[in-house]
Protein backbone atom coordinates (compact mmCIF):
# COMPACT_ATOMS: atom_id res chain seq x y z
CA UNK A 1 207.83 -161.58 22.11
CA UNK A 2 210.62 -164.18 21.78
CA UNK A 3 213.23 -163.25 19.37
CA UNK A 4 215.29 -165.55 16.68
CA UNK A 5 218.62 -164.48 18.29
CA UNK A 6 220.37 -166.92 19.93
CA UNK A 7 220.31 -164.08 23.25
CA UNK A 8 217.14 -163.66 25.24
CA UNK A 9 216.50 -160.91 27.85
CA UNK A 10 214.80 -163.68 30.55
CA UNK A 11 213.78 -163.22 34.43
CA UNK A 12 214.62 -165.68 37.02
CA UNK A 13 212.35 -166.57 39.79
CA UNK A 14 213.08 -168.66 42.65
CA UNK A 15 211.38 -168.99 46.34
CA UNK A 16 213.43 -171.33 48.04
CA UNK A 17 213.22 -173.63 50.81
CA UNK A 18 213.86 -171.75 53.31
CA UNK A 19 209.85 -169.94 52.75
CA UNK A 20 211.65 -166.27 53.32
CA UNK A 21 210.68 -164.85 50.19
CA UNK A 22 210.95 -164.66 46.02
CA UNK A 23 214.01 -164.00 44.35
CA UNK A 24 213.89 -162.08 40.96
CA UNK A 25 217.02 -161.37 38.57
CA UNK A 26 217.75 -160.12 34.55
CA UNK A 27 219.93 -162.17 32.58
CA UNK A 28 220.88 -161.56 28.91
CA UNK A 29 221.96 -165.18 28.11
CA UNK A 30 222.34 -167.32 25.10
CA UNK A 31 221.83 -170.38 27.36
CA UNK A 32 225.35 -171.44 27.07
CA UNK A 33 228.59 -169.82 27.45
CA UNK A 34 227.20 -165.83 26.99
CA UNK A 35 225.82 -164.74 30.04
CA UNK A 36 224.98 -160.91 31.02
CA UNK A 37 224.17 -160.29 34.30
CA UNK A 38 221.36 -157.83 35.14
CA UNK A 39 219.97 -156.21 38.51
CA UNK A 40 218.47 -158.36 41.34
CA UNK A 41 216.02 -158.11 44.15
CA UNK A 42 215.06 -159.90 47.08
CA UNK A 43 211.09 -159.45 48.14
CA UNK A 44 210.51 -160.56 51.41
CA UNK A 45 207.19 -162.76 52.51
CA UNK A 46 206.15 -161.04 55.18
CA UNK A 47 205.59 -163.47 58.92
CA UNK A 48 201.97 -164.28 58.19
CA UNK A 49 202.54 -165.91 55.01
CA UNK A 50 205.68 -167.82 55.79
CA UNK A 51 203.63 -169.65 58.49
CA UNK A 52 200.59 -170.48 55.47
CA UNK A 53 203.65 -171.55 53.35
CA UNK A 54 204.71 -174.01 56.45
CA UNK A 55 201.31 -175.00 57.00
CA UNK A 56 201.05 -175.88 53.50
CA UNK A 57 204.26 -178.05 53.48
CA UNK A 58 202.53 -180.05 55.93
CA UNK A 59 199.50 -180.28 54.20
CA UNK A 60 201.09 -181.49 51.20
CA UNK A 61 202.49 -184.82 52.67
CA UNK A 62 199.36 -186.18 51.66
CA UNK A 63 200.15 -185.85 47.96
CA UNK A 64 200.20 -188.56 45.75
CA UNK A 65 200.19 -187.07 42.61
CA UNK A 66 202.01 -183.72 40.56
CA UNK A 67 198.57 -182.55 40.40
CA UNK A 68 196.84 -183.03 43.66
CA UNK A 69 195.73 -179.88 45.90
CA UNK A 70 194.87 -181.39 49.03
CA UNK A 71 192.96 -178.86 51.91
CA UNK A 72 193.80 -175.07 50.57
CA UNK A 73 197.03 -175.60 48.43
CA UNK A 74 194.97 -174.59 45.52
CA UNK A 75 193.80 -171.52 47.14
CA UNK A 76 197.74 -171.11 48.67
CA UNK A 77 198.81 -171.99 44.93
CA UNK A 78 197.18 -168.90 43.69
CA UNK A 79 198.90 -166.85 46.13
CA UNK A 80 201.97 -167.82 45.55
CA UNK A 81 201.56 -166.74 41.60
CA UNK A 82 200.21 -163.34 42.67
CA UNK A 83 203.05 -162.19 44.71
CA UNK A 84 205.40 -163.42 42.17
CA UNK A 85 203.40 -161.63 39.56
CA UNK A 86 203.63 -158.63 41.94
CA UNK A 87 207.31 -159.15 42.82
CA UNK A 88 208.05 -159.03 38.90
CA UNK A 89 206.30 -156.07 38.88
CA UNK A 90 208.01 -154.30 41.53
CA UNK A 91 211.41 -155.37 40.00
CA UNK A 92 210.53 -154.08 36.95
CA UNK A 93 209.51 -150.55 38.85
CA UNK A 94 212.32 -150.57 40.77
CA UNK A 95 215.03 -151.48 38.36
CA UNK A 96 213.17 -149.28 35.78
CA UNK A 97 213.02 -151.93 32.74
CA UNK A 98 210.86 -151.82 30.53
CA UNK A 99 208.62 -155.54 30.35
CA UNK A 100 208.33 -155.67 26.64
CA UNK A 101 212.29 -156.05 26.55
CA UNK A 102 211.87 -159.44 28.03
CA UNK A 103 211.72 -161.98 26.03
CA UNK A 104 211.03 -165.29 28.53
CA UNK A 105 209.94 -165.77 32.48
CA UNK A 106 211.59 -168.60 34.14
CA UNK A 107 209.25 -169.63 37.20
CA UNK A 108 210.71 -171.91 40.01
CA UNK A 109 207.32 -171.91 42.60
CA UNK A 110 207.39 -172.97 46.02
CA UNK A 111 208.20 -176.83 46.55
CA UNK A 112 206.24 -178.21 48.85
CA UNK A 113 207.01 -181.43 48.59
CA UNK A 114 210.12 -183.33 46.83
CA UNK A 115 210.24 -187.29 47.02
CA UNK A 116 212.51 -188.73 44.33
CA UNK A 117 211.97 -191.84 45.30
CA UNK A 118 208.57 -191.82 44.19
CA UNK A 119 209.43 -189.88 41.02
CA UNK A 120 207.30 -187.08 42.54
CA UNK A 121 208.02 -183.13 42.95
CA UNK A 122 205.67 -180.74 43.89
CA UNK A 123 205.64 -176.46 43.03
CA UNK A 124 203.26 -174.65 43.59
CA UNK A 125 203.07 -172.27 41.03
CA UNK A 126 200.64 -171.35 37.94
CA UNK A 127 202.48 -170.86 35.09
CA UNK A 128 199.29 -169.94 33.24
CA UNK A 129 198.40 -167.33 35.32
CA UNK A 130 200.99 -165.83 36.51
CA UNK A 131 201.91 -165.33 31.98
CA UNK A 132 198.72 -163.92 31.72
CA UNK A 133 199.35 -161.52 35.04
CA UNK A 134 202.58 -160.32 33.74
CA UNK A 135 201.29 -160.69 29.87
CA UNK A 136 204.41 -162.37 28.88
CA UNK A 137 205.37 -166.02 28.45
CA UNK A 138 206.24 -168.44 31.23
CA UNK A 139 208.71 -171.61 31.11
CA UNK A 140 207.91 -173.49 34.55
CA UNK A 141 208.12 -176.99 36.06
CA UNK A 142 211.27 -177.81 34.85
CA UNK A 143 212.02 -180.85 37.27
CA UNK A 144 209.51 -182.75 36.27
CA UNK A 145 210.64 -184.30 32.74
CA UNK A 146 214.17 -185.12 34.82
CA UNK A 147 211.86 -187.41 36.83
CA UNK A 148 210.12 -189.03 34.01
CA UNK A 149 213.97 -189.79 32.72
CA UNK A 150 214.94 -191.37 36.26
CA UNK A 151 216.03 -188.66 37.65
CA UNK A 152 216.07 -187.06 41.31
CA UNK A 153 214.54 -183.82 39.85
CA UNK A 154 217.12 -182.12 41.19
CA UNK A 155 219.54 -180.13 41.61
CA UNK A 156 218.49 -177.74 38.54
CA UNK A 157 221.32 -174.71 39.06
CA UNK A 158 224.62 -176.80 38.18
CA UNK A 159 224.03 -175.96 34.18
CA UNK A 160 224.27 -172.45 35.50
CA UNK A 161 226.88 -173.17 37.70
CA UNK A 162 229.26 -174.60 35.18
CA UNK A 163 228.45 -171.55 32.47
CA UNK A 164 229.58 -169.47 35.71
CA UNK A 165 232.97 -171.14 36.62
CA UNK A 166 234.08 -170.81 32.58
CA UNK A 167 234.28 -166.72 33.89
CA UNK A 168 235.40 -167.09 37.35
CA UNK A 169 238.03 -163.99 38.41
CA UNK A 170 241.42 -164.99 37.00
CA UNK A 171 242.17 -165.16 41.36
CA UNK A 172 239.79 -167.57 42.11
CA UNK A 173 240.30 -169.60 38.66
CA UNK A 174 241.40 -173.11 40.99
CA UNK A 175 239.95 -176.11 39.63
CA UNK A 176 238.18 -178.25 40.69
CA UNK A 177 236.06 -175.73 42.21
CA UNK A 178 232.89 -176.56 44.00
CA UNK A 179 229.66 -174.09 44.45
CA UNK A 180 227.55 -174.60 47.31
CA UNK A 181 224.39 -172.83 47.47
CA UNK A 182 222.99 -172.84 51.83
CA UNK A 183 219.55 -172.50 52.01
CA UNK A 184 216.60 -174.42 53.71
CA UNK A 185 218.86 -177.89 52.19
CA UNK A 186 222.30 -177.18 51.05
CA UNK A 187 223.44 -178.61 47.93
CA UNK A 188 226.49 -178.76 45.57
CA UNK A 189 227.85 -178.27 42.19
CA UNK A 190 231.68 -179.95 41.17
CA UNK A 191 233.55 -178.61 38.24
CA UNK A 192 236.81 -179.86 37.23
CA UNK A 193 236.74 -177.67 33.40
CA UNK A 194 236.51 -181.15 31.55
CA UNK A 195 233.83 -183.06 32.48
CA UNK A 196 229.84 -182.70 32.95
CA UNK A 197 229.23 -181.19 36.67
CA UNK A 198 228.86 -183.56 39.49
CA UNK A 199 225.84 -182.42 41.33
CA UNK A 200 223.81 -183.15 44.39
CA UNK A 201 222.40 -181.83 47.82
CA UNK A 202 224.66 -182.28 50.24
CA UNK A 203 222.26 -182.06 53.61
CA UNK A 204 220.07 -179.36 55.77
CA UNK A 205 221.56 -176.21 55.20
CA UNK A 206 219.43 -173.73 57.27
CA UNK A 207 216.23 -175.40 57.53
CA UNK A 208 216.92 -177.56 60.91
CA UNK A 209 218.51 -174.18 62.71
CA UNK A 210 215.30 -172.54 61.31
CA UNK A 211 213.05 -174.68 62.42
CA UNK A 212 214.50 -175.02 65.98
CA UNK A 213 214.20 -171.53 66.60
CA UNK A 214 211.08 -170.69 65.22
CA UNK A 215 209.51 -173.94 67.32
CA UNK A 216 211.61 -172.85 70.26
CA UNK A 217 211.84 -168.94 70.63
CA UNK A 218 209.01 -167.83 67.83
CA UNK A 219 212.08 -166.49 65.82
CA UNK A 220 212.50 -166.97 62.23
CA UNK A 221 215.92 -167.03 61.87
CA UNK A 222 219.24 -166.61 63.48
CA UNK A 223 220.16 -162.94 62.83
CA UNK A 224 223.80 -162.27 61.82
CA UNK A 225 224.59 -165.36 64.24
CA UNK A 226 223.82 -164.13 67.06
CA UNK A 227 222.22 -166.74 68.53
CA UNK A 228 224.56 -169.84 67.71
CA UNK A 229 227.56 -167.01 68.88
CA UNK A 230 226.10 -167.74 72.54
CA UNK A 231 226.04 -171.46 72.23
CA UNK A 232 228.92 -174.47 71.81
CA UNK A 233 228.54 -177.87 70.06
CA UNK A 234 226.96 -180.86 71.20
CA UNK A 235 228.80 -183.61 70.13
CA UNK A 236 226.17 -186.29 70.57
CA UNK A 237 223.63 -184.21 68.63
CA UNK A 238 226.08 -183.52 65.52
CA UNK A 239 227.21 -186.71 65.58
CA UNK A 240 223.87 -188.70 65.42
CA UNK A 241 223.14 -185.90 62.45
CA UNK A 242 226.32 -186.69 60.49
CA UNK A 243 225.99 -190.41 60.76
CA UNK A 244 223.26 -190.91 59.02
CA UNK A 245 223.23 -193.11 55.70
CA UNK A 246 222.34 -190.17 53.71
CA UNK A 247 225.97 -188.87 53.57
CA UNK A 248 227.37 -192.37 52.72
CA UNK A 249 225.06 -192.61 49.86
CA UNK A 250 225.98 -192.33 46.65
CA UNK A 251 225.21 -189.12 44.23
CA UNK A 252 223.23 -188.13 42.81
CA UNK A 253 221.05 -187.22 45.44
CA UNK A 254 218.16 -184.80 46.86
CA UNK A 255 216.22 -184.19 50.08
CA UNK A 256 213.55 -182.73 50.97
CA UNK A 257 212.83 -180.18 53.65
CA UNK A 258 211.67 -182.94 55.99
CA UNK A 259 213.67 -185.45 55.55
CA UNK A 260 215.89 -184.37 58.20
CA UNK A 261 213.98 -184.08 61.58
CA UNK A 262 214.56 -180.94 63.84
CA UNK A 263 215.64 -181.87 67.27
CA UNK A 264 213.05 -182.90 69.96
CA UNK A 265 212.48 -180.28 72.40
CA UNK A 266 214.67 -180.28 75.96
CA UNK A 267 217.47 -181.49 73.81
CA UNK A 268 219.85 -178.77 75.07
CA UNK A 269 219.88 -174.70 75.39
CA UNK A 270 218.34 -172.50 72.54
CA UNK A 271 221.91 -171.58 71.99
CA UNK A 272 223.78 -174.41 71.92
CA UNK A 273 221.49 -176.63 69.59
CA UNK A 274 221.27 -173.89 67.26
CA UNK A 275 225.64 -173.51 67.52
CA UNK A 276 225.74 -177.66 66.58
CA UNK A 277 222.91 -177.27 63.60
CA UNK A 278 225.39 -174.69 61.96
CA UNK A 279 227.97 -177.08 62.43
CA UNK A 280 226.22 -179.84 61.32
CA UNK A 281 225.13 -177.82 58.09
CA UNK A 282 228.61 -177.50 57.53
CA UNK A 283 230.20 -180.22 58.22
CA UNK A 284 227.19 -181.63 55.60
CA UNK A 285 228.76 -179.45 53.20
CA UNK A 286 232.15 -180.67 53.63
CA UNK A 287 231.67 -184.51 53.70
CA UNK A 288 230.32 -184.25 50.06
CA UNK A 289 234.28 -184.36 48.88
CA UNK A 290 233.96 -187.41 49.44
CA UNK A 291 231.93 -188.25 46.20
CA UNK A 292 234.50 -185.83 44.07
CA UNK A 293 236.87 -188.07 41.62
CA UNK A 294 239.24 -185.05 43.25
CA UNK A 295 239.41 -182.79 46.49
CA UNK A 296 238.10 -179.65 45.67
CA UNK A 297 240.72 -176.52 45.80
CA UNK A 298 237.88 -173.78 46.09
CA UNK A 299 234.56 -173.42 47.53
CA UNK A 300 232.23 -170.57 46.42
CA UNK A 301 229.08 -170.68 48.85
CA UNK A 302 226.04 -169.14 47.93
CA UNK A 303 222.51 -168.69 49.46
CA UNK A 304 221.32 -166.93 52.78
CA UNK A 305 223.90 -169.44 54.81
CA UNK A 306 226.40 -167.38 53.38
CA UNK A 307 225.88 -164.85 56.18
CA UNK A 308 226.12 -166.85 59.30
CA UNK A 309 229.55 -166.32 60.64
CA UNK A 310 229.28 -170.06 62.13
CA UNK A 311 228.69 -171.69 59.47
CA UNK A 312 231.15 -169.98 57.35
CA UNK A 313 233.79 -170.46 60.08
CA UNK A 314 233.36 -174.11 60.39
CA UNK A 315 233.29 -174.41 56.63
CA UNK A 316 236.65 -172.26 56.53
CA UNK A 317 238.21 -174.49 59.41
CA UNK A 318 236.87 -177.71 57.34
CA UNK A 319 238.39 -177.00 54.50
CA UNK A 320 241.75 -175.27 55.09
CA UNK A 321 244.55 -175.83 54.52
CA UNK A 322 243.94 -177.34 51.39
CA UNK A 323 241.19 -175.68 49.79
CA UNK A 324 239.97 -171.79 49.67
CA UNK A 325 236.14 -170.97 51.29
CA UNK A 326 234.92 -167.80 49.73
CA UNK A 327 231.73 -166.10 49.65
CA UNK A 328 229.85 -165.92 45.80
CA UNK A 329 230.73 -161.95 46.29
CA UNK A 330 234.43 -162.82 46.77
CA UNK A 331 233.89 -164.58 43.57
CA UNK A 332 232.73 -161.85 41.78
CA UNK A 333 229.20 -163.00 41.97
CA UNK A 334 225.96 -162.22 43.88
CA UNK A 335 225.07 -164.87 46.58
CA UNK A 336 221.30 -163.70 46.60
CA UNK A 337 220.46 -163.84 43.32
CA UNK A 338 222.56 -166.72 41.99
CA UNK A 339 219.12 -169.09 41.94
CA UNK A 340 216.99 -166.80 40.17
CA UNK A 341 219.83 -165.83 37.73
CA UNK A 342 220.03 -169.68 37.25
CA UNK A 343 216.23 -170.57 36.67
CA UNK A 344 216.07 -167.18 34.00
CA UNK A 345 219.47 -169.01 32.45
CA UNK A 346 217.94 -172.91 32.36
CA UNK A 347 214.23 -170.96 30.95
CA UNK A 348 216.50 -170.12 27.62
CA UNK A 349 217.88 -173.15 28.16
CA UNK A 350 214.17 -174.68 28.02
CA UNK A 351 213.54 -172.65 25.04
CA UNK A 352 216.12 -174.25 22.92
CA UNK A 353 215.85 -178.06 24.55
CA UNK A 354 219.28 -177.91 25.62
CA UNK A 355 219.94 -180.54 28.65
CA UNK A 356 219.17 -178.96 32.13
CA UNK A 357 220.37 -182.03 33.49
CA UNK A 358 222.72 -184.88 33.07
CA UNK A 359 223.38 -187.83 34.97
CA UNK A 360 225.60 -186.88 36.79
CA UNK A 361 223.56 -184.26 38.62
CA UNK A 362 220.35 -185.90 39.08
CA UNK A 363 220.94 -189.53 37.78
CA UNK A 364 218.73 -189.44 34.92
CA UNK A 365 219.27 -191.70 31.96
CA UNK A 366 220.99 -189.55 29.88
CA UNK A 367 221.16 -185.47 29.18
CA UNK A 368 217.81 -183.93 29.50
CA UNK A 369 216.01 -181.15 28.78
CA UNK A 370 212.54 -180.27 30.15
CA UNK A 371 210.04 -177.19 31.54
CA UNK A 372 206.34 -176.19 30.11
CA UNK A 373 206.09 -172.93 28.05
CA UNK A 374 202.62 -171.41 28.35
CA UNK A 375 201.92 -168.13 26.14
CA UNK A 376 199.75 -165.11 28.08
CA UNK A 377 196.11 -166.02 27.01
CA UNK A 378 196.74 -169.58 26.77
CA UNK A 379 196.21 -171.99 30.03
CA UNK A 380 197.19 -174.96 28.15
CA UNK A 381 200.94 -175.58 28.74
CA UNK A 382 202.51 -177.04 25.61
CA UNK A 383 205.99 -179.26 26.51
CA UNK A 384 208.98 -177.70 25.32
């Protein structure tokens, strides 16, 4: 049951762009400045379903409204909210807490389809069912009121973000300090310790080297690098990435998955294309300073990019010699789980109506709150 303290025991969901699997983490928060950090575990879709959940990305391009299921995306829908009902309760196994100390679910879903400039974000996810799989109570689609308050819809994570930088190490306590979180699109989060975070994606994080590889070679993903280790940069091929009118836009901002095409076949080795798509993700990453009212001194990148030694090499050689690249476990943090620690955190956030957004991160009209509770039992979601 939900408590009258101002701390809730909540679980964080998130399966992100990059289709590889669902995220769960415990956080004892107050929504604001008190936050406990709990275990975290990373459940893996297995091959089969990653290629349903691509299938269904496609599929949902037809969408013209929240609600539409085009072709199976109900069926895939209802999927989606079993294995997160079954990831919960694997986490709960595994991590050996007891479910009747949580207090609050915060559910991401799947986006399949994100077009801001149509006011229209798609999750798949049942927050109905999956609170009456896991008998306790769901806060979910929390993007959408940010739309209906002209906003982008995203990025959610920099309230978390900014609650996170107020107990940075006292090593790594250099402001302004930006978090980036790399997965399928990278985005970022800029704190300067006065002012509401400056938030926005930045560009394709791993989706495009993703992509390439699975179209190419049938592989999933670049293990530890060792693909883009064999390969060098094309210069035409980053460059015709990293001139494109997204990065000269002004923030806030968000992509979707698609909105970045992967290269056309014959375009050059397996090796090297996938060596300039690292580089391009971070070079993404590192033109974003130039929407900062100040150069950042620290960078604290999260998400599965984290791992690729190219990436993190080119973002290292970016930024020096004026600014500090560390990994969220350098920080003190944990890289995986950030995202689901962040939707548990913005749930008791939800709860309370503080803002999940503001315009400086998504460009609505002014600080907003947002998310649907629904109740085990009870299929009607009631705005919160």
């Amino acid at each position: 049951m939900l408590t009258d303290t101002p701390q809730r025991r909540a679980i964080g969901l998130m399966s992100g762009t990059s289709l590889d699997g669902i995220d769960v983490a415990l956080l004892d928060t107050d929504g604001d400045g008190l936050v406990k950090r709990g275990p975290a575990r990373v459940y893996n879709y297995d091959v089969g379903f990653r290629r349903r959940l691509a299938e269904g990305l496609e599929t949902a391009k037809s969408i013209i409204r929240q609600t539409d299921r085009p072709g199976d995306l109900q069926v895939l829908e209802a999927e989606v909210t079993r294995r997160h009902a079954e990831a919960v309760r694997r986490f709960f196994a595994d991590c050996g807490i007891d479910p009747a100390t949580v207090d609050i679910i915060g559910f991401h879903g799947q986006t399949v389809l994100h077009r801001p400039d149509k006011a229209l974000t798609v999750q798949l996810g049942d927050g109905g069912l999956l609170a009456d799989l896991l008998h306790l109570p769901v806060v979910f689609d929390m993007r959408a009121n940010d739309m209906t308050q002209g906003g982008q819809g995203a990025p959610l994570v920099p309230a978390y973000h900014a609650s996170l930088a107020k107990n940075l190490l006292a090593e790594y306590r250099d402001l302004p300090v930006v978090f980036v979180n790399i997965g399928g699109i990278s985005n970022v989060t800029y704190l300067d310790g006065e002012h509401d975070p400056i938030a926005f994606d930045s560009g394709p994080g791993n989706a495009l080297l993703d992509q390439w590889l699975d179209r190419e070679a049938g592989i999933p993903f670049d293990q530890n690098g060792a693909i883009a280790s064999e390969g060098g940069i094309l210069t035409a091929l980053s460059e015709r990435y990293l001139s494109a009118d997204f990065f000269a836009r002004a923030a806030p901002k968000s992509l979707d998955r698609f909105d970045f095409a992967v290269p056309p076949p014959r375009t050059g080795s397996l090796e090297d294309v996938a060596r300039t798509l690292c580089f391009v993700s971070a070079q993404a990453i590192l033109k974003a300073a130039a929407h900062f009212p100040e150069p950042p001194k620290l960078w604290i990148v999260c998400g599965g990019g984290r791992r690729h030694p190219a990436i993190m090499d080119d973002l290292r050689d970016g930024a020096a010699p004026h600014a500090r690249v560390v990994t969220a476990e350098e920080a003190g943090f944990d890289g995986d789980a950030m995202e689901a620690e962040a939707w548990a955190y913005l749930a008791v956030r939800s709860l309370d109506g503080r803002p999940l957004t503001w315009p400086t991160t998504t460009g609505c009209r002014e600080p907003s709150s947002g998310g649907s509770l629904v109740r085990p039992d009870s299929r009607r979601a009631a705005s919160v």
